[in-house]
C-alpha atoms as a PDB file:
ATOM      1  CA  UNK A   1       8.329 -23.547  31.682  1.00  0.00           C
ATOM      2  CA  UNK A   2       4.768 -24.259  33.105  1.00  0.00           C
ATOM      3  CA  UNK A   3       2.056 -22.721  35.587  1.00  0.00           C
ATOM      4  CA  UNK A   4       1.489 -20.342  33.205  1.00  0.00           C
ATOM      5  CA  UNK A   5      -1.611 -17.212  34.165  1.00  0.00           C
ATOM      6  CA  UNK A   6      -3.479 -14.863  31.891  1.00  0.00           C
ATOM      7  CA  UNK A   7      -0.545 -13.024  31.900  1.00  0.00           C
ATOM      8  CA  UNK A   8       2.369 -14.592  31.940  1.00  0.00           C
ATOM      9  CA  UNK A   9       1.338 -17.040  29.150  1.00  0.00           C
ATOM     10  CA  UNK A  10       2.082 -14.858  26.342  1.00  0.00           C
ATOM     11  CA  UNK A  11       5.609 -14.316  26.638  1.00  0.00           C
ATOM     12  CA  UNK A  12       5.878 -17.968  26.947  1.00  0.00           C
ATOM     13  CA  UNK A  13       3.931 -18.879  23.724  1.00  0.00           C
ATOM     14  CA  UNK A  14       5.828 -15.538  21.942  1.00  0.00           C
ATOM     15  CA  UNK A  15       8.975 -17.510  23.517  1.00  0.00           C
ATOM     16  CA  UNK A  16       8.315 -20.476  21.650  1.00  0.00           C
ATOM     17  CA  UNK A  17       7.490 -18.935  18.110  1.00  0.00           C
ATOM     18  CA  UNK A  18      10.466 -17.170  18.229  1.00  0.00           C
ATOM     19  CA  UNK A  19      12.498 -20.738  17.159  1.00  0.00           C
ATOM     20  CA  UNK A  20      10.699 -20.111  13.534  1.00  0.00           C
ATOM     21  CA  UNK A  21      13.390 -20.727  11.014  1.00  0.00           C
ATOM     22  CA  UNK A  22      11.681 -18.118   8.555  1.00  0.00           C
ATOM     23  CA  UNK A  23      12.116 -14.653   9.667  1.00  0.00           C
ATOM     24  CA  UNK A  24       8.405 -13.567   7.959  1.00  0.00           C
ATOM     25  CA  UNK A  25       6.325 -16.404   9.817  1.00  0.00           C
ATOM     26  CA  UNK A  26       8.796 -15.473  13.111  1.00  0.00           C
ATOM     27  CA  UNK A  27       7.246 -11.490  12.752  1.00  0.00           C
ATOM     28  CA  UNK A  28       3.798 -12.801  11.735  1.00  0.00           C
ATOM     29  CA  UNK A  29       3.453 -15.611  14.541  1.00  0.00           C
ATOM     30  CA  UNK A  30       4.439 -13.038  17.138  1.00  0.00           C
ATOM     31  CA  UNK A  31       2.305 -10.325  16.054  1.00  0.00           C
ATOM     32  CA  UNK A  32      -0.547 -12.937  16.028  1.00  0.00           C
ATOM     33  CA  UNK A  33       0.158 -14.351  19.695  1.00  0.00           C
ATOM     34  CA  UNK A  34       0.189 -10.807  21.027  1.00  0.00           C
ATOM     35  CA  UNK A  35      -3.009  -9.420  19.134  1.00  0.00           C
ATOM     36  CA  UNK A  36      -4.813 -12.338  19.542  1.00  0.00           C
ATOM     37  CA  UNK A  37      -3.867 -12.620  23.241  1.00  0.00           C
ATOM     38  CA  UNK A  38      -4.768  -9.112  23.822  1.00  0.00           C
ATOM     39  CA  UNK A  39      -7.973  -9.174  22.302  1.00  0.00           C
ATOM     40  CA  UNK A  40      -9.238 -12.078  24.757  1.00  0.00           C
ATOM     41  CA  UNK A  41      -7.881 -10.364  27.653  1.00  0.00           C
ATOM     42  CA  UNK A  42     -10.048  -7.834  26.266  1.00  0.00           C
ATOM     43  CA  UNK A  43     -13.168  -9.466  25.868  1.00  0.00           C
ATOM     44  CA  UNK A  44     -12.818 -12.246  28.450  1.00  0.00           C
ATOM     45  CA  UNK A  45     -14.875 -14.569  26.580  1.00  0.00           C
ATOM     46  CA  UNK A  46     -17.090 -17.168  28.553  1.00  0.00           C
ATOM     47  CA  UNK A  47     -15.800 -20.875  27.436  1.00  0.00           C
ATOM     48  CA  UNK A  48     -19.612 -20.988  26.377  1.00  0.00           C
ATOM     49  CA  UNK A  49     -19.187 -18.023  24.173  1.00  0.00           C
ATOM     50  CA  UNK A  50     -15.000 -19.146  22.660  1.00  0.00           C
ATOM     51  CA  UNK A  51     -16.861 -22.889  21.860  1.00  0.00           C
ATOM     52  CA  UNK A  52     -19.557 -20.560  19.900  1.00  0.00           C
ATOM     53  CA  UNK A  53     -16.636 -18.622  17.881  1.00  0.00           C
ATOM     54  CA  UNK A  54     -14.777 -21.622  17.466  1.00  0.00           C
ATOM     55  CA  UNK A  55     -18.037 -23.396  15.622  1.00  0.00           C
ATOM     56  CA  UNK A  56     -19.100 -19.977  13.781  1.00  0.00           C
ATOM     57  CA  UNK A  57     -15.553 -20.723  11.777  1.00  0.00           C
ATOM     58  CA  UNK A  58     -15.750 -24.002  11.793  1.00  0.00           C
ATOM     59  CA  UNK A  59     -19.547 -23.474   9.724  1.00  0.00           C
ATOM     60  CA  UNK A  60     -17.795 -20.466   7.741  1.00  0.00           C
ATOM     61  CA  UNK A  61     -15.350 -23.423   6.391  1.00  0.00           C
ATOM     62  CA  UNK A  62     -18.486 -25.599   5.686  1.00  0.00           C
ATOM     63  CA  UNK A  63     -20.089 -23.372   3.348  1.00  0.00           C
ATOM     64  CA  UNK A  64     -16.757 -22.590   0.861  1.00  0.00           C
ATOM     65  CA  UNK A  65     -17.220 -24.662  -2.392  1.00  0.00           C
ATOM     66  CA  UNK A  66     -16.225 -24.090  -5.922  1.00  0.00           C
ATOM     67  CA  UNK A  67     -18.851 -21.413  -5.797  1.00  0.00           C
ATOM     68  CA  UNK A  68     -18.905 -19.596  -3.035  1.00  0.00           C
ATOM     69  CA  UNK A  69     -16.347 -18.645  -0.514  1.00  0.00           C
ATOM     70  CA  UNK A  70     -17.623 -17.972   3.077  1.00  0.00           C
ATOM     71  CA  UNK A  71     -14.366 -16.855   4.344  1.00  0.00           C
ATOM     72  CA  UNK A  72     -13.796 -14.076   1.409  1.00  0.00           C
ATOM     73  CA  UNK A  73     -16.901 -12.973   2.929  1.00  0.00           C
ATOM     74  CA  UNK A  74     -16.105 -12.625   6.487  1.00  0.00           C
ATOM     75  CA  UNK A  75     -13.052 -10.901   5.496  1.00  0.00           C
ATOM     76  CA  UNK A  76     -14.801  -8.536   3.098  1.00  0.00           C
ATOM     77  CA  UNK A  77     -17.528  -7.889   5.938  1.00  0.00           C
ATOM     78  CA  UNK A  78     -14.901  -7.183   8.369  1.00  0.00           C
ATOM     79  CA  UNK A  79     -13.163  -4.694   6.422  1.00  0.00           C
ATOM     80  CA  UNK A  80     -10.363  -7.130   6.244  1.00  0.00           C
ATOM     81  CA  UNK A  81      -9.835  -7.000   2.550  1.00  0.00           C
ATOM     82  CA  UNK A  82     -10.035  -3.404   1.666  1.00  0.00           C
ATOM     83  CA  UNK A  83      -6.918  -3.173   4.441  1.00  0.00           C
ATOM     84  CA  UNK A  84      -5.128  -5.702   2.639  1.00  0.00           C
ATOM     85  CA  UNK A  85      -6.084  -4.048  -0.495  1.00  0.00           C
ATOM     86  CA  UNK A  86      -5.003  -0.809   0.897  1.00  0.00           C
ATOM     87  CA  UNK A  87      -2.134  -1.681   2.009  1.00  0.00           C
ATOM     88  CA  UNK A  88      -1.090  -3.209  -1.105  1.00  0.00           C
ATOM     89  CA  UNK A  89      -2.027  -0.693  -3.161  1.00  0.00           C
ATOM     90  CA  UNK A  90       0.146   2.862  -1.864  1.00  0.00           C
ATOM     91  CA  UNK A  91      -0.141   3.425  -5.521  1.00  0.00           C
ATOM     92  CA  UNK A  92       1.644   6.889  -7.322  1.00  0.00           C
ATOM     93  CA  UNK A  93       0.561   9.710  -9.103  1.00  0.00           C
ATOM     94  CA  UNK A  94      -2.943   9.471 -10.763  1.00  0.00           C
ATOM     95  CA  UNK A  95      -3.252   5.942 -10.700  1.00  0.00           C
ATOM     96  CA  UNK A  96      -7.133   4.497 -10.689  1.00  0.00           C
ATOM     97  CA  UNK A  97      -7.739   3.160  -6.888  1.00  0.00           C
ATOM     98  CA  UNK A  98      -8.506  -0.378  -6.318  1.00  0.00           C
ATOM     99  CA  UNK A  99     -10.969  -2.236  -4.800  1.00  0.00           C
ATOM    100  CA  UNK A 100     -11.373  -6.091  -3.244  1.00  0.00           C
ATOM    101  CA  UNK A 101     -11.950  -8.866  -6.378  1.00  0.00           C
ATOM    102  CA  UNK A 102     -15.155  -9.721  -4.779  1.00  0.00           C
ATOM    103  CA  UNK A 103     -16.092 -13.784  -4.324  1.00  0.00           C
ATOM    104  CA  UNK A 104     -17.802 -13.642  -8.092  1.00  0.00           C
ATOM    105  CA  UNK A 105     -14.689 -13.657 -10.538  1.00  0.00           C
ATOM    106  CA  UNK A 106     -13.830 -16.315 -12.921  1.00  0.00           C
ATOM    107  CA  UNK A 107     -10.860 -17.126 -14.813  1.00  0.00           C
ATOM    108  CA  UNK A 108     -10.317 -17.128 -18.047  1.00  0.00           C
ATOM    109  CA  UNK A 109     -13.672 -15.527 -19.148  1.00  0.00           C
ATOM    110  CA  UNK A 110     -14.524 -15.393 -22.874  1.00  0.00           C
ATOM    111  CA  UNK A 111     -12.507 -12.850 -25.098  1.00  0.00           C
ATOM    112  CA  UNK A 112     -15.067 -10.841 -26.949  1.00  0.00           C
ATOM    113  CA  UNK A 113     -14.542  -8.383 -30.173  1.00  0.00           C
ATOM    114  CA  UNK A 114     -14.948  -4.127 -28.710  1.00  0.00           C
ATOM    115  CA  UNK A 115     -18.705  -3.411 -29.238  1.00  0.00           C
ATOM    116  CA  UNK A 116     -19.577  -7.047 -28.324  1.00  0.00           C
ATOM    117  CA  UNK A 117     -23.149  -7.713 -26.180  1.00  0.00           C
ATOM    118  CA  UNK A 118     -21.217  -9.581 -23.148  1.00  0.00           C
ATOM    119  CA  UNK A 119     -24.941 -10.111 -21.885  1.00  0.00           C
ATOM    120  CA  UNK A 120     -26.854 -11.823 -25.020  1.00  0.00           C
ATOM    121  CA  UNK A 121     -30.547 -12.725 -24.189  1.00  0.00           C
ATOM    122  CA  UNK A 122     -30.617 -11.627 -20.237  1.00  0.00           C
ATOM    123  CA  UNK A 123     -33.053  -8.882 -19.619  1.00  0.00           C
ATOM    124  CA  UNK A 124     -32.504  -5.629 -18.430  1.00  0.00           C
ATOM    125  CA  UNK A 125     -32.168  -2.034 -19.470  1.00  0.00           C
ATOM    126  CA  UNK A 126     -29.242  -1.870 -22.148  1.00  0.00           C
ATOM    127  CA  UNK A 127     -25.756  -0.235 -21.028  1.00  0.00           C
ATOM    128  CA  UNK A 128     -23.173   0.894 -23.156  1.00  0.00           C
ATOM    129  CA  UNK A 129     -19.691   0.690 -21.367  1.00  0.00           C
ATOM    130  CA  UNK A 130     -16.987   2.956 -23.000  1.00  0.00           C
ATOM    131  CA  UNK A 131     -13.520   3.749 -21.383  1.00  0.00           C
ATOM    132  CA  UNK A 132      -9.656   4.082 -22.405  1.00  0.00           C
ATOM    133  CA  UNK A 133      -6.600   3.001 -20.526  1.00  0.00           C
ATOM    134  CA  UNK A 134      -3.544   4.229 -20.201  1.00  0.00           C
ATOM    135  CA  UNK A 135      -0.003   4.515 -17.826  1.00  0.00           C
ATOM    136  CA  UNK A 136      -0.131   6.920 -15.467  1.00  0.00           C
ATOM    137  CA  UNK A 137       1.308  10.106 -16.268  1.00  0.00           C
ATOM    138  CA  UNK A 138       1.516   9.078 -19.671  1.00  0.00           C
ATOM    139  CA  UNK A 139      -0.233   7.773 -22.677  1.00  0.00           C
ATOM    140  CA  UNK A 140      -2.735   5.316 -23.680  1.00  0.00           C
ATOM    141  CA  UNK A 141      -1.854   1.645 -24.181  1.00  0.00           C
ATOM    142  CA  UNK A 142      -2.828  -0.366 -27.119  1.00  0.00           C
ATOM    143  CA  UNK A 143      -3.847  -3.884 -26.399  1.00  0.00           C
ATOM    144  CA  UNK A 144      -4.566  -3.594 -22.916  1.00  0.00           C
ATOM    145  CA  UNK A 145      -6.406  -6.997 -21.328  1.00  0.00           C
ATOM    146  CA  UNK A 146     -10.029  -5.351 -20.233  1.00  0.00           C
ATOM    147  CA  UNK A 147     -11.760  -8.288 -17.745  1.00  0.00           C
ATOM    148  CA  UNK A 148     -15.249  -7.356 -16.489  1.00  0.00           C
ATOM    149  CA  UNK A 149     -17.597  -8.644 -14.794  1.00  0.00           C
ATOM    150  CA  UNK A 150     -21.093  -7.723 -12.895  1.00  0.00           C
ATOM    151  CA  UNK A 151     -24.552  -8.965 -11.491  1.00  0.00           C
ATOM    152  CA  UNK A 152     -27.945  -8.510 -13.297  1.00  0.00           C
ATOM    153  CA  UNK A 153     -30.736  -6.115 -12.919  1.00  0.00           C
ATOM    154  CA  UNK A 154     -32.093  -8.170  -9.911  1.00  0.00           C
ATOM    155  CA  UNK A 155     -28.516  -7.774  -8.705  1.00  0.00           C
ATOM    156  CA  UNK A 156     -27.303 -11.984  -9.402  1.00  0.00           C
ATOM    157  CA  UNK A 157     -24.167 -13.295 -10.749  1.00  0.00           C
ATOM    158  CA  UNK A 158     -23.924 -16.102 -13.072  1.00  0.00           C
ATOM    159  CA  UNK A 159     -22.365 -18.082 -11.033  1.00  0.00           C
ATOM    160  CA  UNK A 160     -25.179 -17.753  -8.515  1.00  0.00           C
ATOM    161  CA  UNK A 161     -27.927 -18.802 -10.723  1.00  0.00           C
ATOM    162  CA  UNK A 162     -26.783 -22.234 -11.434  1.00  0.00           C
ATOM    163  CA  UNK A 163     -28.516 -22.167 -14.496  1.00  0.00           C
ATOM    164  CA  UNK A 164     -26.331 -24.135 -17.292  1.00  0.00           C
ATOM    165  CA  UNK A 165     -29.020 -22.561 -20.367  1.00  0.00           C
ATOM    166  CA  UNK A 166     -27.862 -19.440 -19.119  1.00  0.00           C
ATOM    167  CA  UNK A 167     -23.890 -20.101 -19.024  1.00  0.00           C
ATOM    168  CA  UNK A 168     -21.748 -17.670 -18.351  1.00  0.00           C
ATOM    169  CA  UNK A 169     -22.236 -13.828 -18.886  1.00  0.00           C
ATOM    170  CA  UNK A 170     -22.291 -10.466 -17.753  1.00  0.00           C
ATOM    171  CA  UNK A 171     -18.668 -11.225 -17.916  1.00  0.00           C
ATOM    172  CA  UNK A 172     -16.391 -11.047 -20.643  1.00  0.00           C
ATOM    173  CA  UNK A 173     -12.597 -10.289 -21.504  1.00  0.00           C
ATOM    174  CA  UNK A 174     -11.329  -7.644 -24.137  1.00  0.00           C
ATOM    175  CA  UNK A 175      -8.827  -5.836 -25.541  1.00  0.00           C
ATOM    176  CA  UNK A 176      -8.044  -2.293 -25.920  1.00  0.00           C
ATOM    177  CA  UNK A 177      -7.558  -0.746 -29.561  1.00  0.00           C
ATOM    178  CA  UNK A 178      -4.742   1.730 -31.127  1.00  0.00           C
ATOM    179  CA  UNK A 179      -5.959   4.265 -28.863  1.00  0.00           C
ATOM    180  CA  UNK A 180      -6.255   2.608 -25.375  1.00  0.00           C
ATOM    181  CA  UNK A 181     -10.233   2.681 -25.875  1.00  0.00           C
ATOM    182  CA  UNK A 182     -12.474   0.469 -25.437  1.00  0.00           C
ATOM    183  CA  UNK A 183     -15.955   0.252 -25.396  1.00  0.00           C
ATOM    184  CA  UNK A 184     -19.249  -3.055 -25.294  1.00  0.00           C
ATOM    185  CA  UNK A 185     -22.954  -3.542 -24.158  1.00  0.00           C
ATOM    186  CA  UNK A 186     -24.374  -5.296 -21.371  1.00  0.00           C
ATOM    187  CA  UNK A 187     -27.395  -4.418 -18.975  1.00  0.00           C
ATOM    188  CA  UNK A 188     -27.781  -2.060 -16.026  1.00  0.00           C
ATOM    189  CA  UNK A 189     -26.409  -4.020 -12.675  1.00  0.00           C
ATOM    190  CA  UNK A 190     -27.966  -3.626  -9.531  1.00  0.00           C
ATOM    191  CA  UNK A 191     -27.941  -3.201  -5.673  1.00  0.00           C
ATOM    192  CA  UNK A 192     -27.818  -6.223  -4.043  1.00  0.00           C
ATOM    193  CA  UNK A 193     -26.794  -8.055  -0.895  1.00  0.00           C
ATOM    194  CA  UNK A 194     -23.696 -10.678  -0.333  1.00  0.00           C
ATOM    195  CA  UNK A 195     -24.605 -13.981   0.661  1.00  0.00           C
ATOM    196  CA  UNK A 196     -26.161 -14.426   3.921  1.00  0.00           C
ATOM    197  CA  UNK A 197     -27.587 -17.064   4.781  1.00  0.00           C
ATOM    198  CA  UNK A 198     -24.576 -18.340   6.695  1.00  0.00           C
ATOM    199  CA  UNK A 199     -22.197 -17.236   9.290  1.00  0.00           C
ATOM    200  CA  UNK A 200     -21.547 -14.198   7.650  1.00  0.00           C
ATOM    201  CA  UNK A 201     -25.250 -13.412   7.190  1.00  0.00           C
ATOM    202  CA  UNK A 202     -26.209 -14.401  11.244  1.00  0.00           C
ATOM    203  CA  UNK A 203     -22.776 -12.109  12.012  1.00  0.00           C
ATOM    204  CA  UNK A 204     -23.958  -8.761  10.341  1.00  0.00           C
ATOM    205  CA  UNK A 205     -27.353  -9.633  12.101  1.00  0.00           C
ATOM    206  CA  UNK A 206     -25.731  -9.696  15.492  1.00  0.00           C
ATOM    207  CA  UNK A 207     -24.008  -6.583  14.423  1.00  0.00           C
ATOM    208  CA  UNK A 208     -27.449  -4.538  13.014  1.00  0.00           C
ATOM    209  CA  UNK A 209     -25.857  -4.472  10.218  1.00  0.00           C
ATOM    210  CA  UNK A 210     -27.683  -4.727   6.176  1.00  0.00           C
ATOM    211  CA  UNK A 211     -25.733  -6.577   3.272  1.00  0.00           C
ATOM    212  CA  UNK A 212     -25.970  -4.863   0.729  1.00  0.00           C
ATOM    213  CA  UNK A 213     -23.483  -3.605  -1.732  1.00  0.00           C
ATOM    214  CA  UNK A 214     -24.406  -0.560  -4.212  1.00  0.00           C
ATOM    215  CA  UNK A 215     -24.807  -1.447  -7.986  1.00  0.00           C
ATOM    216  CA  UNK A 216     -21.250  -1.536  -9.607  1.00  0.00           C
ATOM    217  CA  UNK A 217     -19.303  -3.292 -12.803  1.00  0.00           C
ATOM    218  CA  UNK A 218     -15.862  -4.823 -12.059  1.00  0.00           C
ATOM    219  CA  UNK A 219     -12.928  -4.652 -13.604  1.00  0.00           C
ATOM    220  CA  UNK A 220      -9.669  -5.706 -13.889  1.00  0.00           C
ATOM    221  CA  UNK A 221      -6.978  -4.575 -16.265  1.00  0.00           C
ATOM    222  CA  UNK A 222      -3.812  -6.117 -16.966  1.00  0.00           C
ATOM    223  CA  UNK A 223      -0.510  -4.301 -19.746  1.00  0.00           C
ATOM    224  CA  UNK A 224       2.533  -5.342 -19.751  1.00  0.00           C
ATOM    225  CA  UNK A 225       5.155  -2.853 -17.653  1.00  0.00           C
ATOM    226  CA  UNK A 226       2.134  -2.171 -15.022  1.00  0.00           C
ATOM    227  CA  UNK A 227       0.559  -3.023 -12.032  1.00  0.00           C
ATOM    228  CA  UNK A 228      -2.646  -5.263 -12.587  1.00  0.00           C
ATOM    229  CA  UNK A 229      -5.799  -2.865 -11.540  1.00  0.00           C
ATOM    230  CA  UNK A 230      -8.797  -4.423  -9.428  1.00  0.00           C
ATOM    231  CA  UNK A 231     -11.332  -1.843  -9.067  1.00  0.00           C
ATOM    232  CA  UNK A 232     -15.251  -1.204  -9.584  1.00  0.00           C
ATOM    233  CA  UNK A 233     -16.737   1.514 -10.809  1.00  0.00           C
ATOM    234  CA  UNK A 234     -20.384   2.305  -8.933  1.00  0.00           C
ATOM    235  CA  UNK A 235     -23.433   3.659  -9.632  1.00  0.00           C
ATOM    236  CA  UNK A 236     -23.862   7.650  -8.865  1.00  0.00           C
ATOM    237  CA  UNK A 237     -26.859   8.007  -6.435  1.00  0.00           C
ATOM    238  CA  UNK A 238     -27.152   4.428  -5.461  1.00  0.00           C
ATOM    239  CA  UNK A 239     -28.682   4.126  -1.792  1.00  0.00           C
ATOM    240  CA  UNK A 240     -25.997   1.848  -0.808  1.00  0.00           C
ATOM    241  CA  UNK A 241     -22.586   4.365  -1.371  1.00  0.00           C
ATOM    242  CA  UNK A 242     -22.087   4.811   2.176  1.00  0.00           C
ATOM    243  CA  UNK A 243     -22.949   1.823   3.379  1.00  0.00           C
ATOM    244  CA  UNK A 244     -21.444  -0.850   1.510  1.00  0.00           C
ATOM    245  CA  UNK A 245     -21.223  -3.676   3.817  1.00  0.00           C
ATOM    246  CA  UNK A 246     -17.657  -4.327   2.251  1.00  0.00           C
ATOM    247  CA  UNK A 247     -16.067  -0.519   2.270  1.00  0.00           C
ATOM    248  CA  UNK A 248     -15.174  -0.687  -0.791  1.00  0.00           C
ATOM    249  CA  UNK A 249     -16.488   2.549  -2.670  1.00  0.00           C
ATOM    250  CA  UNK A 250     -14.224   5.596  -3.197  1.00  0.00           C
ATOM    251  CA  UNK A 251     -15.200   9.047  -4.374  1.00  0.00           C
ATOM    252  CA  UNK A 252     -13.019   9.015  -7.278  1.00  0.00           C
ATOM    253  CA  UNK A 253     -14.871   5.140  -8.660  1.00  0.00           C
ATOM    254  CA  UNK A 254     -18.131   7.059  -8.449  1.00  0.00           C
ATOM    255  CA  UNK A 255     -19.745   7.396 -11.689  1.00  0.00           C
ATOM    256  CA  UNK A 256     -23.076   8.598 -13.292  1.00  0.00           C
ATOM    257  CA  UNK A 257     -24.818   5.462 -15.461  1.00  0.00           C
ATOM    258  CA  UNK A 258     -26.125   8.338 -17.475  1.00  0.00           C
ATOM    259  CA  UNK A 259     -29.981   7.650 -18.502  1.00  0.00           C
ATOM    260  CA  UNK A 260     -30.165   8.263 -22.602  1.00  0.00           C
ATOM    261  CA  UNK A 261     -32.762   8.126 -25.069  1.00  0.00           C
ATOM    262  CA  UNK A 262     -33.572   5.528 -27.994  1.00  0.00           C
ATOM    263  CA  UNK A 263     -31.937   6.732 -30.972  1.00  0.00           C
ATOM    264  CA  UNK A 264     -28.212   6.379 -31.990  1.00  0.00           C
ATOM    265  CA  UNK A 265     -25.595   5.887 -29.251  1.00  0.00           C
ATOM    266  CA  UNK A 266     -22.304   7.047 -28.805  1.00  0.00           C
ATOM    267  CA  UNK A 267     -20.474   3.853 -30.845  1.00  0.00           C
ATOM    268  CA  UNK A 268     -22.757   4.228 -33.279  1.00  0.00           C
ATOM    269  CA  UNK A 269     -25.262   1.868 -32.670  1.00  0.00           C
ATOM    270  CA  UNK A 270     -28.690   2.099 -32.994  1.00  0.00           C
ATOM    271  CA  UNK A 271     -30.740   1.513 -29.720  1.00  0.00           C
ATOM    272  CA  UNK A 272     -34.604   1.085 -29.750  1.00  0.00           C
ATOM    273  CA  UNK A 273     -35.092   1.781 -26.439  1.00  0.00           C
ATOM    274  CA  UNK A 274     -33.799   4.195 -23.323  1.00  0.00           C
ATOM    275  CA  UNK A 275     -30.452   3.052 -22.606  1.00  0.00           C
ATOM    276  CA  UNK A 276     -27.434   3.770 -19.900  1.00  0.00           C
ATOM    277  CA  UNK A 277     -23.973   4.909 -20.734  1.00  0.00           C
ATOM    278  CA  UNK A 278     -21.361   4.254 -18.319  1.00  0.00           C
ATOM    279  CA  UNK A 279     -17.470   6.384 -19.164  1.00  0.00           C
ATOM    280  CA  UNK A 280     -14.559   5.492 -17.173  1.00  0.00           C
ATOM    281  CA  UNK A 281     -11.151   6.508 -18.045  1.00  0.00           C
ATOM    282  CA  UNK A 282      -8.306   4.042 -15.902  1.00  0.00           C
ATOM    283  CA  UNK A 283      -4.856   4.708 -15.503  1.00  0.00           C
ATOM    284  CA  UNK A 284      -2.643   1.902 -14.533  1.00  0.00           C
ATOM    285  CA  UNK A 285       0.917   2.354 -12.405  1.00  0.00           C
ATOM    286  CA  UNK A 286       3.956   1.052 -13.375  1.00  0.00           C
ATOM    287  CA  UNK A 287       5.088  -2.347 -12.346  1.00  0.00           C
ATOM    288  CA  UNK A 288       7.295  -2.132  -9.015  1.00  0.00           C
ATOM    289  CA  UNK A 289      10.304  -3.338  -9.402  1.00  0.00           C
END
């Protein structure tokens, strides 16, 4: 087969992909070739303007190192990753919603005792996290793995800072007690804006579009007999809830940091100064079969 026009090209390369062995990369290679095939006969790119999108990737793969990853963002920009995450995630009865895992986790975090500071010696307004866990449509669960995670007050990760004094924190693994509860300090995170001072940046440019993502902690829980849980929870009233350049907030993750005064907090600690207390209650769904 040869002489092939804008049209008659596609059967031929659908043709061709159709000799995959695997019947998943068979369905996925065609629905590629036709997409992708329709979308330029869409457009109708100039070859000036396909040599520019062919170098934007090309610098998106340039910027991924062991600390950031360029193409996590272009697929959290693009709404890419909340559809995955969506689609992944048809989840039953009164099961927390999910969100995307962000570019800023780390594995294997620090385990911490309940009550623990997870941010020692970083400044900000205290916060006092307190939650439970538990299987939806049932009861709590006891020794549930509790991973969190979050940026500071002028809305940086550790992992951004570079900083080896500071090491890591503002993130911090724990368990759940008898009762499914749980409960530690940290400090009040903050708006702040994805990387962009790459591709992804110069793209939401182009598109008139801000960075920004409204104040939030992650988490992600883990029991046996259920579905892990990604998911933030965000800050009520942040200027950022219906704009967050990655979709990811839902009604139901909204929560009020509620402002407190200095006196004795709700795990019994003693606080000299106007704190935050942040309540979140998760249930998890059962493992799928």
């Amino acid at each position: 087969m040869r002489n092939f026009d804008e049209h008659s090209i596609t059967d031929a390369v659908r043709e061709r992909v159709a000799n995959a062995k695997n019947p998943r990369v068979r369905q996925i290679s065609d629905a590629l070739v036709r997409h992708l095939h329709d979308f330029i006969r869409e457009v109708e790119p100039t070859q000036a303007e396909w040599e520019w999108a062919i170098d934007f990737l090309t610098r998106t793969g340039h910027m991924c190192d062991k600390n950031r990853q360029e193409f996590i963002l272009l697929s959290d920009a693009l709404g890419v990753s909340m559809l995955v995450d969506a689609i992944n995630h048809r989840l039953p009865g009164d099961a927390t919603e999910t969100t995307v895992l962000g570019p800023f986790y780390v594995q294997e975090a620090p385990e911490v005792e309940l009550g623990a500071d997870i941010s020692p010696d970083v400044e900000g307004q205290p916060l006092l996290v307190t939650g439970s866990v538990r299987r939806a449509n049932d009861g709590p669960i006891a020794g549930a793995m509790v991973d969190v995670w979050h940026s500071d007050g002028d809305g940086y990760y550790d992992v951004q800072q570079l900083d080896e004094t500071r090491g890591i924190t503002m993130r911090a693994r724990l368990r759940t007690d008898a009762g499914g509860k749980f409960h530690f300090w940290t400090i009040m995170p903050a708006a702040y804006p994805i990387p962009n001072d790459g591709p992804v940046g110069q793209m939401l440019d182009a598109q008139g579009r801000h960075p920004y993502r409204p104040g939030h902690v992650h988490f992600m829980i883990g029991a046996p007999g259920c579905e892990p849980l990604i998911t933030h929870v965000f800050v009520a009233g942040d200027e950022y809830l219906d704009s967050d350049v990655v979709f990811g907030v839902k009604d139901s993750l909204v929560r009020p940091f509620e402002e407190l005064p200095a006196g004795t907090a709700p795990d019994g600690t003693t606080v000299k100064e106007p704190y935050r207390h942040l309540h979140y209650d998760f249930a998890l769904a059962p493992a799928r079969s």
